[in-house]
Protein backbone atom coordinates (compact mmCIF):
# COMPACT_ATOMS: atom_id res chain seq x y z
CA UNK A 1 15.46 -87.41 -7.32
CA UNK A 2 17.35 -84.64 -9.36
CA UNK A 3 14.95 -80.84 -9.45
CA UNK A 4 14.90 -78.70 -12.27
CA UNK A 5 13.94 -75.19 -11.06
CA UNK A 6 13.81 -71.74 -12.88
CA UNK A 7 15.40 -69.13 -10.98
CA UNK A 8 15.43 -65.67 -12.67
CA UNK A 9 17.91 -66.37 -15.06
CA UNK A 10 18.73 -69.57 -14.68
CA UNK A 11 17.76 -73.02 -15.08
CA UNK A 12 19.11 -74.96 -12.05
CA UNK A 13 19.64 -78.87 -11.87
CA UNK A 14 19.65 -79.85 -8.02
CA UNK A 15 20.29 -83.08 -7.30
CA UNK A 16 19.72 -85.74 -4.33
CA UNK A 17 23.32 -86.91 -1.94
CA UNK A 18 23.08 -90.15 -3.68
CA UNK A 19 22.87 -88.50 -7.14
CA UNK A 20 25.77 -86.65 -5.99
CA UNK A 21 27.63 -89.40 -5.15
CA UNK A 22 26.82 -91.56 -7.95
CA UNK A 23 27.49 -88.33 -10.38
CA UNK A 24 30.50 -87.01 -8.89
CA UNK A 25 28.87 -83.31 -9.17
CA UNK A 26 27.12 -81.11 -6.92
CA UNK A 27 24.57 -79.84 -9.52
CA UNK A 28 24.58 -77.37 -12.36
CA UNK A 29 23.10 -74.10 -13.38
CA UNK A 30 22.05 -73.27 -16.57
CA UNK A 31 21.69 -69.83 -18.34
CA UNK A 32 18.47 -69.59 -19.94
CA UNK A 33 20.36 -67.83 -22.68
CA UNK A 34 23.02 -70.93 -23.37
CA UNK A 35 19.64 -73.42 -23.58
CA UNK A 36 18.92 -73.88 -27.42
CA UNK A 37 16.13 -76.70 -26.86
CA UNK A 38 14.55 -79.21 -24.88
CA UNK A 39 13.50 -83.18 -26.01
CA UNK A 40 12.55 -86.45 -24.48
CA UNK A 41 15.14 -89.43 -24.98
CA UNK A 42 13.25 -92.66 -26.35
CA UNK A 43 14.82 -96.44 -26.95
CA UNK A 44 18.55 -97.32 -26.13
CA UNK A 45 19.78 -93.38 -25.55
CA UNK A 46 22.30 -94.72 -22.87
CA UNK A 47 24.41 -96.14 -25.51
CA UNK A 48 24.99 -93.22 -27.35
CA UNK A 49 26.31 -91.45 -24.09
CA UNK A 50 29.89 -92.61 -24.75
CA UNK A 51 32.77 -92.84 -22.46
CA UNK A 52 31.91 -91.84 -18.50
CA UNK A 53 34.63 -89.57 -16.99
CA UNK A 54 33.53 -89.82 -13.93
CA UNK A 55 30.53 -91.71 -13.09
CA UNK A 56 27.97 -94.39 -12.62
CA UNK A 57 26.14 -96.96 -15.06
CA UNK A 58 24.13 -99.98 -14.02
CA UNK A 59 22.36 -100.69 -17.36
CA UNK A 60 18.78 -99.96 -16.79
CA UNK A 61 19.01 -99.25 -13.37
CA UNK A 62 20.94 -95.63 -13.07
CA UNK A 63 22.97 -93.13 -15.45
CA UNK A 64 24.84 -90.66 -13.88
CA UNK A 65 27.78 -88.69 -14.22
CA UNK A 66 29.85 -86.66 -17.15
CA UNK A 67 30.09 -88.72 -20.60
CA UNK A 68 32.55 -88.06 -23.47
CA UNK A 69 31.56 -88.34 -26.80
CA UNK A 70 33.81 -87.26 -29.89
CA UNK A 71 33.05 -83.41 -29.61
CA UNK A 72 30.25 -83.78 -27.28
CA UNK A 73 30.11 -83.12 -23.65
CA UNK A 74 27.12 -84.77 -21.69
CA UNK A 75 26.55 -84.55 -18.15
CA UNK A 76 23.71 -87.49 -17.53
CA UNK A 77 20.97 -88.31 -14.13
CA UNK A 78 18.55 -90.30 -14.52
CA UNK A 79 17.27 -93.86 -12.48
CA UNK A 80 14.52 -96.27 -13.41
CA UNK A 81 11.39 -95.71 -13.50
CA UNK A 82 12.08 -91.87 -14.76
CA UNK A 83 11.32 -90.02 -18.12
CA UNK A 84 14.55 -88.69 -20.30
CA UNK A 85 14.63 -85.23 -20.29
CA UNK A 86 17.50 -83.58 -22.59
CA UNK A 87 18.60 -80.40 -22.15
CA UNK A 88 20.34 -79.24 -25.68
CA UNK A 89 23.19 -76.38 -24.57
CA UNK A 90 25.48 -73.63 -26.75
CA UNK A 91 28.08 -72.14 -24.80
CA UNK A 92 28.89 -74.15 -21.47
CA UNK A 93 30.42 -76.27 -20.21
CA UNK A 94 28.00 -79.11 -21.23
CA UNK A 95 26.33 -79.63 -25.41
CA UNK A 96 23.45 -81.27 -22.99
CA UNK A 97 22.27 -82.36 -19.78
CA UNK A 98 20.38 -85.16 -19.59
CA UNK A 99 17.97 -85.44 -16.62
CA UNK A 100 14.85 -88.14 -14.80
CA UNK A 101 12.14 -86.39 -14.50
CA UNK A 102 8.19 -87.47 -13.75
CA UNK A 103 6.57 -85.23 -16.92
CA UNK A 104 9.25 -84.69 -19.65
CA UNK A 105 6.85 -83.41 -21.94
CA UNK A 106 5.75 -80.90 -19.07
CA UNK A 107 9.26 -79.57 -19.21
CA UNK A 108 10.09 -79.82 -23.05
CA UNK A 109 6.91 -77.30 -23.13
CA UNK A 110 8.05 -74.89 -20.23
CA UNK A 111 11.66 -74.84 -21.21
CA UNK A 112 10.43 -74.20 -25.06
CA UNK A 113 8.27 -71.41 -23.55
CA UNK A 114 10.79 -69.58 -21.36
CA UNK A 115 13.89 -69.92 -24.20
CA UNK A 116 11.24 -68.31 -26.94
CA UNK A 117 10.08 -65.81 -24.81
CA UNK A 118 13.77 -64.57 -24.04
């Protein structure tokens, strides 16, 4: 399972060997200075991904990998069972990174926090 972690700085997406093979990507750090917001993806948000350059979807089952989308750059990890967590960027290399996590709402509120408090 991927791990969000604060460090200093830094937000900083860890993520399991499988994840990393299924993602083609070793992880990714966030400044807390690039992160404009935090939400939880409802419904059918897979669809509006768009096009996976490189990566892994099995419709309901697991999302991972970087996903191309007019303007928009999305790097996506997340399997069944897990809450959608996006992470809304300025100034990256991602717009957002969308992540599985057990309590989205206990991140949307501590990522909220630590941007605001910045």
């Amino acid at each position: 399972m991927a791990k969000l972690d604060f460090q200093q700085t830094e937000l900083v997406l860890t993520l399991s060997p499988l994840e990393k093979l299924f993602s083609f990507n070793g992880g990714y750090r966030m400044p807390l200075s690039n992160i404009v917001g935090a939400e939880i993806l409802t419904g059918r948000w897979g669809y509006t991904l768009g096009w996976r350059v490189p990566g892994t979807y099995l419709p309901f089952l697991v999302v991972a990998g970087t996903y191309l989308r007019r303007k928009n750059k999305a790097f996506a990890v997340w399997h069944a069972g897990q809450q959608v967590l996006q992470i809304n960027l300025n100034g990256g290399f991602y717009n957002r990174v969308i992540v599985g996590v057990e309590d989205a709402q206990h991140w949307v509120d501590e990522i909220t926090m630590l941007i605001t408090s910045c």
